[in-house]
Each structure stands twice: as structure tokens, then as C-alpha cells.
C-alpha atoms as a PDB file:
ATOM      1  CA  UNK A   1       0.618  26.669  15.776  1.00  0.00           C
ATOM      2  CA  UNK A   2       3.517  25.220  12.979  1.00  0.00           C
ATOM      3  CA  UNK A   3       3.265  21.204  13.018  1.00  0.00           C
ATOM      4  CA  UNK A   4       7.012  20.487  12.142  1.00  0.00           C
ATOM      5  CA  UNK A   5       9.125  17.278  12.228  1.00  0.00           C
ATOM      6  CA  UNK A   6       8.996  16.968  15.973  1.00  0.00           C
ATOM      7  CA  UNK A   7       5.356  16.346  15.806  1.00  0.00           C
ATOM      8  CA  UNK A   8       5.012  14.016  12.827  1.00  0.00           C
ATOM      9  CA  UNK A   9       8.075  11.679  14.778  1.00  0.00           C
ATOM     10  CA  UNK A  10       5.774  11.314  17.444  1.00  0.00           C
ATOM     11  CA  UNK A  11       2.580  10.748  16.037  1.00  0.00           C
ATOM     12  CA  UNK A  12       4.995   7.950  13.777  1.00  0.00           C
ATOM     13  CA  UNK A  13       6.338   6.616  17.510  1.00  0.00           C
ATOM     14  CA  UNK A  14       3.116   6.065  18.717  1.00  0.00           C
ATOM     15  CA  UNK A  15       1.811   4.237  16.005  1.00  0.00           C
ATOM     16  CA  UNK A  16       4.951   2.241  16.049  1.00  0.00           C
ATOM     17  CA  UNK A  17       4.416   1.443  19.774  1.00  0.00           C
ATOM     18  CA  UNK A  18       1.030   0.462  19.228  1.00  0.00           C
ATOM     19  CA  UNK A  19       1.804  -1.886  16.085  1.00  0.00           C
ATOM     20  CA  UNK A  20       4.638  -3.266  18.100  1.00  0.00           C
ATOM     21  CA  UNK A  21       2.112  -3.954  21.500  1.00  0.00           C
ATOM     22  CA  UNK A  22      -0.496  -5.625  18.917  1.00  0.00           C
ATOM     23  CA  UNK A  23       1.916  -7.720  17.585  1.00  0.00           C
ATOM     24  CA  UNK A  24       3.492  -8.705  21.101  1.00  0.00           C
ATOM     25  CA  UNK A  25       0.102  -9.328  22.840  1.00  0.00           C
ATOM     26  CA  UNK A  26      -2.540 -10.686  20.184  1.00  0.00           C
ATOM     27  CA  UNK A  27      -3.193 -14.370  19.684  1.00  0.00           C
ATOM     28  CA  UNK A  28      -4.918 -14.244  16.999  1.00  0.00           C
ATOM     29  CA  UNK A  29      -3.197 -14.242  13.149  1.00  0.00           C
ATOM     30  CA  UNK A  30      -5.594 -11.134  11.935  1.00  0.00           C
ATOM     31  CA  UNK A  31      -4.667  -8.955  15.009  1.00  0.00           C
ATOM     32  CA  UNK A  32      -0.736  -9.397  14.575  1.00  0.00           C
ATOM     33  CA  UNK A  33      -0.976  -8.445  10.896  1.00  0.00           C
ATOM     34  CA  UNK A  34      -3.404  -5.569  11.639  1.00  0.00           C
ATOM     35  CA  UNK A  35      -0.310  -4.496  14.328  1.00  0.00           C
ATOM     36  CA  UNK A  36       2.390  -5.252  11.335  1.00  0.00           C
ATOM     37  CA  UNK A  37       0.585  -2.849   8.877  1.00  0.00           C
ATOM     38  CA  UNK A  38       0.449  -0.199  11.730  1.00  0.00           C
ATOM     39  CA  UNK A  39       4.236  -0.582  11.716  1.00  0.00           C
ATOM     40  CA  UNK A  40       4.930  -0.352   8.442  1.00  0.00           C
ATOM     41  CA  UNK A  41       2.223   2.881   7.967  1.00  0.00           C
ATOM     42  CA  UNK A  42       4.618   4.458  10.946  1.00  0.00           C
ATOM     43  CA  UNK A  43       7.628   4.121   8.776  1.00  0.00           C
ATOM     44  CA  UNK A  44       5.697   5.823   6.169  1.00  0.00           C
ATOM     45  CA  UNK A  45       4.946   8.455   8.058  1.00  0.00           C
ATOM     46  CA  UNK A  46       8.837   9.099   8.871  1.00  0.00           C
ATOM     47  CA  UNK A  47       9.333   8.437   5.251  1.00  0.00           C
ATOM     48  CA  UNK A  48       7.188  11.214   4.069  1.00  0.00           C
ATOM     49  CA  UNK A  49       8.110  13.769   7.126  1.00  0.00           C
ATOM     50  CA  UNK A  50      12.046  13.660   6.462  1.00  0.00           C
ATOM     51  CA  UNK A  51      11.443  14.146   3.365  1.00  0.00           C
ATOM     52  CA  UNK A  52       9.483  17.502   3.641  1.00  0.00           C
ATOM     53  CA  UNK A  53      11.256  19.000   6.488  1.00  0.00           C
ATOM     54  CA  UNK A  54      15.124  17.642   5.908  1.00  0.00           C
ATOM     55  CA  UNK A  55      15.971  17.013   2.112  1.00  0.00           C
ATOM     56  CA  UNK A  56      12.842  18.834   0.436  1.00  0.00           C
ATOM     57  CA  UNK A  57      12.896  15.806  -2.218  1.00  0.00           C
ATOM     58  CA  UNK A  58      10.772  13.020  -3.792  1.00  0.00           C
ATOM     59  CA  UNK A  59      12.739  10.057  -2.276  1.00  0.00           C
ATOM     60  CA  UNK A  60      10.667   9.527   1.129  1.00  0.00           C
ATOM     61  CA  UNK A  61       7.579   9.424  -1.292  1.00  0.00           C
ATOM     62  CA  UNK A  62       8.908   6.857  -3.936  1.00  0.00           C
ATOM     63  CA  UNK A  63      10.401   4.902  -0.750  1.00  0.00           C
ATOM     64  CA  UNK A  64       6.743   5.345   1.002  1.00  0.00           C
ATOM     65  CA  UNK A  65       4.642   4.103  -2.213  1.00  0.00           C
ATOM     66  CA  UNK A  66       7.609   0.856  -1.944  1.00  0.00           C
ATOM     67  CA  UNK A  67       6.117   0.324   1.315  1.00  0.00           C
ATOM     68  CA  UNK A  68       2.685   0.636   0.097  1.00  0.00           C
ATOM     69  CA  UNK A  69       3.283  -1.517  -2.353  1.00  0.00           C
ATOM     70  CA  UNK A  70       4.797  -4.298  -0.331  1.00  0.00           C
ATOM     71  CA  UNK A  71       2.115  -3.897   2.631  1.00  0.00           C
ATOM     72  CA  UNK A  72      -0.550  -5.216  -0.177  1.00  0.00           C
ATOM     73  CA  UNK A  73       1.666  -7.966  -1.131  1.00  0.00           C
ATOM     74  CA  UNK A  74       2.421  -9.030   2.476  1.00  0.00           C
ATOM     75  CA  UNK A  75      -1.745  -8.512   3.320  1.00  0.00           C
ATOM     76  CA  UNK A  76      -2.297 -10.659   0.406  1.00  0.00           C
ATOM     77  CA  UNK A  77      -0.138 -13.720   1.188  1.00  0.00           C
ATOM     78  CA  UNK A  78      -1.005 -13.335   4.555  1.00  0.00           C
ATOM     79  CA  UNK A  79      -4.801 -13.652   4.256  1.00  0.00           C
ATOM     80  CA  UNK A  80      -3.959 -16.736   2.215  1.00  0.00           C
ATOM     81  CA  UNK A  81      -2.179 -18.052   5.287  1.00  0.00           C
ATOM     82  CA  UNK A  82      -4.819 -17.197   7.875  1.00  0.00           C
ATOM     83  CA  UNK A  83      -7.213 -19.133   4.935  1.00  0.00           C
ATOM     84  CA  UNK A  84      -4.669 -22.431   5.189  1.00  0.00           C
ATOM     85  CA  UNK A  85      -4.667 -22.303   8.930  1.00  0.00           C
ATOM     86  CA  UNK A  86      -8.371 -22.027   9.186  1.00  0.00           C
ATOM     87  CA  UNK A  87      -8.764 -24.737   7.078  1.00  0.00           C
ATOM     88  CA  UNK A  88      -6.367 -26.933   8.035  1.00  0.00           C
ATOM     89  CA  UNK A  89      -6.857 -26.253  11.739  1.00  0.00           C
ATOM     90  CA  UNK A  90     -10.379 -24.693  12.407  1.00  0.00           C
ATOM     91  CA  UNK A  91      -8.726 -21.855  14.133  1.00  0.00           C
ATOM     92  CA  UNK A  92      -6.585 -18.722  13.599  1.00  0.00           C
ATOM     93  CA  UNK A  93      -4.701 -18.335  16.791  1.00  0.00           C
ATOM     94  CA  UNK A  94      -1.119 -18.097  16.386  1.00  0.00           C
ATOM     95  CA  UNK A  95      -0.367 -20.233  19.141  1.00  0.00           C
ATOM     96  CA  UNK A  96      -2.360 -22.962  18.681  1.00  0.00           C
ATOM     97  CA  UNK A  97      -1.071 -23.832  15.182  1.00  0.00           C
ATOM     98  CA  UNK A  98       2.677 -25.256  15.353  1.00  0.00           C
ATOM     99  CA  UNK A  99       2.922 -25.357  11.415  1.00  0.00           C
ATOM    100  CA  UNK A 100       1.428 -25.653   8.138  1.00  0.00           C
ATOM    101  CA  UNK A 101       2.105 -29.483   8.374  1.00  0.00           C
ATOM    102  CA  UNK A 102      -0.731 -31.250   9.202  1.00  0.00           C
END
């Protein structure tokens, strides 16, 4: 069996739908970032497969170690926000907290 492009856009679309259902359906802060990083590793994933099978270049992996990159940054300010929230308001649920104003 040859894995090509169709199967690599599929795997990437199922991830994608599952990130997207996570981040529709949780309540809690941790669960909708653990749904945004799914996301963003599906865009990777369609990152790194054009780039094998269409262009036979470098670009989807510079653009997919960008992504990388960013996911850290965005885990990292996130946590600190999750940190605030608990503090501030003894609970991490999205929909309890109406802002960072107490």
C-alpha cells in the first residue's frame, strides 16, 4: 500500500475536526487549548504533506517549525492565563470567568 497526499489530508481533517469539537464543547480553559494545539498540529501536518507530494521543497517545513514555534509561545502565555484565572477566581472554566477584572 503507497500512503500519498489523500491520506495525510485526512488524517490532518480529522485532527482538525477533533481540535475544532474540543474547542466548541469544553468548559474548561486547559481542554480548549489542548483542542487549539490539535488545530494548529493539523495544519502542520498539511504543511509538511504539500510540501512532499506537490512542490518537493523546504517551505512547508520552515512554515511548520513557524507553527511550532508559535504553539510554545501561545502554550506559554496561555498557562499564565489559566494561572491568573485560578487565582483570581478559584476556577478555570471558561464560562464562569467574565474577565481578568476582578
Amino acid at each position: 500500500m503507497n500512503v500519498g497526499l489523500p491520506h495525510f489530508l485526512t488524517i490532518s481533517a480529522v485532527l482538525f475536526s477533533l481540535g475544532l469539537f474540543a474547542v466548541m464543547s469544553r468548559r474548561n480553559a486547559v481542554g480548549i487549548l489542548m483542542g487549539v494545539e490539535l488545530m494548529l498540529n493539523a495544519a502542520n501536518i498539511n504543511f509538511v504533506a504539500f510540501s512532499r507530494y506537490v512542490e518537493h521543497s523546504i517551505n512547508g517545513q520552515m512554515m511548520a517549525a513557524f507553527v511550532i514555534v508559535l504553539a510554545a509561545a501561545e502554550a506559554a502565555v496561555a498557562l499564565a492565563i489559566v494561572l491568573a484565572m485560578y487565582r483570581n477566581f478559584g476556577t478555570v472554566h471558561a464560562d464562569t470567568v467574565q474577565s481578568l477584572k476582578r
